[in-house]
Each structure stands twice: as C-alpha cells, then as structure tokens.
C-alpha atoms as a PDB file:
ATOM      1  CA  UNK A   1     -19.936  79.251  -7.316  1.00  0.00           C
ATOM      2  CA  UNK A   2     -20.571  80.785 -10.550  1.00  0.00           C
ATOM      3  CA  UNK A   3     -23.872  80.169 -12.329  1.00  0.00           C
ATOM      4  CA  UNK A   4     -21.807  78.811 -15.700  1.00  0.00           C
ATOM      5  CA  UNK A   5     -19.791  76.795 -13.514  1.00  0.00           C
ATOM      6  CA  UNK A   6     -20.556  73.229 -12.737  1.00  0.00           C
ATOM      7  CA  UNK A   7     -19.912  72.050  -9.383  1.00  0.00           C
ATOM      8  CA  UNK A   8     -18.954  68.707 -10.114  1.00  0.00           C
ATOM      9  CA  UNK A   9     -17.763  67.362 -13.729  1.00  0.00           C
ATOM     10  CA  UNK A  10     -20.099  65.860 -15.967  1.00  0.00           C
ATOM     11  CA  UNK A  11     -22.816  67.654 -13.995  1.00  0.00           C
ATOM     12  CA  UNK A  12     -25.100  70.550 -15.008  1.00  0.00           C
ATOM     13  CA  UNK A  13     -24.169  74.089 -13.944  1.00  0.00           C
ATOM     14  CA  UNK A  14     -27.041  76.430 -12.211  1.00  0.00           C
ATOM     15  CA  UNK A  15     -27.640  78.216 -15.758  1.00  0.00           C
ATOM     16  CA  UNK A  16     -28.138  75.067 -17.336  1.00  0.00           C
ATOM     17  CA  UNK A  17     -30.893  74.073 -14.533  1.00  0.00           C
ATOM     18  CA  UNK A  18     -32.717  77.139 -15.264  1.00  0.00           C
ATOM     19  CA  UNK A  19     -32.680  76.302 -18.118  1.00  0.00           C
ATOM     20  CA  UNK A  20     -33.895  73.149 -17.853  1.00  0.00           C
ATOM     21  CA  UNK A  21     -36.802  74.238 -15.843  1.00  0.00           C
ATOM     22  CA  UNK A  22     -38.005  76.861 -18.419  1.00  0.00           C
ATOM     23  CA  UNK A  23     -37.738  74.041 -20.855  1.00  0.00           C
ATOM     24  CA  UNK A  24     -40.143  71.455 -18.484  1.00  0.00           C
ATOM     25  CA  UNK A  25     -42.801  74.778 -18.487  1.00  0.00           C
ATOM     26  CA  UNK A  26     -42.713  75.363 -22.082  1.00  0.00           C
ATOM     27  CA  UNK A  27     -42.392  72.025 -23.412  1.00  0.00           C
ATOM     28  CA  UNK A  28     -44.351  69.357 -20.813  1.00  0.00           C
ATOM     29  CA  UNK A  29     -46.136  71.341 -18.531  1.00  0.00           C
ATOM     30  CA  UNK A  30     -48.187  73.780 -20.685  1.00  0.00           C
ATOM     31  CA  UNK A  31     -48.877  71.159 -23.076  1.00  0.00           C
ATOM     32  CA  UNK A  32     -50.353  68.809 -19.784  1.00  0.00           C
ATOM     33  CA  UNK A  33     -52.388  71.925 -18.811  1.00  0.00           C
ATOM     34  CA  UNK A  34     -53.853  72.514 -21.910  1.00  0.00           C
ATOM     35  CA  UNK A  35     -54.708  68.724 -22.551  1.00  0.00           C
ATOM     36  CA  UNK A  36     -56.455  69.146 -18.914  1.00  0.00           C
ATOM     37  CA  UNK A  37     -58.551  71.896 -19.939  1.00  0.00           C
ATOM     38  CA  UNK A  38     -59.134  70.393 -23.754  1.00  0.00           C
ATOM     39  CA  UNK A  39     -59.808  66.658 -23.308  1.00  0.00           C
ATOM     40  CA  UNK A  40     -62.289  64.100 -21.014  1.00  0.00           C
ATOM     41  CA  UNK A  41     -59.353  61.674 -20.584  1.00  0.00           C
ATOM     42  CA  UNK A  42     -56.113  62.924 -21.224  1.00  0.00           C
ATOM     43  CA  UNK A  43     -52.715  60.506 -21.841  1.00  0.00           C
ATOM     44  CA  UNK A  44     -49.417  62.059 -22.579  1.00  0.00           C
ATOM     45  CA  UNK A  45     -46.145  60.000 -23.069  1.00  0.00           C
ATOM     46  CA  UNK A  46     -43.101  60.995 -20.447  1.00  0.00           C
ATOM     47  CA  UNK A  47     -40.947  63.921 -21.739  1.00  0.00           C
ATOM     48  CA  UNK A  48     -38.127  64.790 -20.450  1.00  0.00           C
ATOM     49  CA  UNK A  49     -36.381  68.016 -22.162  1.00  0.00           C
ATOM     50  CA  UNK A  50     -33.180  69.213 -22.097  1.00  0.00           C
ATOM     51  CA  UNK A  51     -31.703  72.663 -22.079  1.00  0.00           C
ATOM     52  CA  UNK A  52     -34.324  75.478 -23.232  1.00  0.00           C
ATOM     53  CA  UNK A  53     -33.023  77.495 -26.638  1.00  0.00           C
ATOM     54  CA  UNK A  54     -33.759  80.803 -27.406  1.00  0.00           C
ATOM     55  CA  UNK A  55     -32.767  84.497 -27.233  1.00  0.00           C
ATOM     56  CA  UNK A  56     -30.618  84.825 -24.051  1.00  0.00           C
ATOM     57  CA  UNK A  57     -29.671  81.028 -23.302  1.00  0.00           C
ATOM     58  CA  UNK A  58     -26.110  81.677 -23.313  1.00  0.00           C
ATOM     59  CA  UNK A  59     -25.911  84.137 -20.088  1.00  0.00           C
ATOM     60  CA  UNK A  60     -27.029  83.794 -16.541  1.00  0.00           C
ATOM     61  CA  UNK A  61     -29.252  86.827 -16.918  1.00  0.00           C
ATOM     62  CA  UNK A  62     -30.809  85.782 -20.145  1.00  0.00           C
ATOM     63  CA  UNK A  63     -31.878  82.212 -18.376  1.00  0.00           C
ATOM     64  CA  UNK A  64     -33.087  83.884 -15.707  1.00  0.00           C
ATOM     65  CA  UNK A  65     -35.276  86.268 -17.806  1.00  0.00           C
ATOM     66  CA  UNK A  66     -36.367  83.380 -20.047  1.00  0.00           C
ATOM     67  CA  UNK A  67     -37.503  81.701 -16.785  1.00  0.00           C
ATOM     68  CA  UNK A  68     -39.109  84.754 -15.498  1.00  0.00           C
ATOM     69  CA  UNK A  69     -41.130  84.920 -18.586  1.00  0.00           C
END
C-alpha cells in the first residue's frame, strides 16, 4: 500500500497518521508536559488535532521528517 493511499474510503492514509501523531506531540502532549512541570494541579480540556501543517506535509518523506523532529 502506498503511504498517500488510503486503505479503505473515507479513512486516513499512513501519511495522514503521521501526521496526525506529530500533530498530538506538538499540539497536546508538549503542552501537558509543560503544565506538569509548571503547575501544582494541572487541568487541560481534551484536544484532539487533526493533520499537522508545515514545511513537508504534503510528501511521505516530509511527514516522516516532521515526525522525526
């Protein structure tokens, strides 16, 4: 299967997981690692991102070197 492929309709292809994951990092789980180092208590509201954007996000290789950053 090829990684800009989706393997079933409607469903996300293996770039756009990667994708997804470097998203989760950036956006929710620095931000909860950082509140755990900053704050007594901390309370975050669920996040759920989608796709990560930036430099790269339209190619297999540039996903994978976003997510290897």
């Amino acid at each position: 299967m090829a990684p800009d492929a989706a393997h079933v309709p409607g469903e996300w292809s293996v770039r756009e997981v990667v994708l997804h994951l470097v998203a989760a990092e950036e956006i929710v789980w620095q931000a909860r690692l950082e509140a755990l180092a900053t704050e007594v208590f901390p309370h975050w509201a669920w996040t759920e991102p989608g796709s990560w954007s930036g430099p790269g996000d339209d190619t297999w290789h540039g996903a994978i070197a976003a997510f290897a950053e």
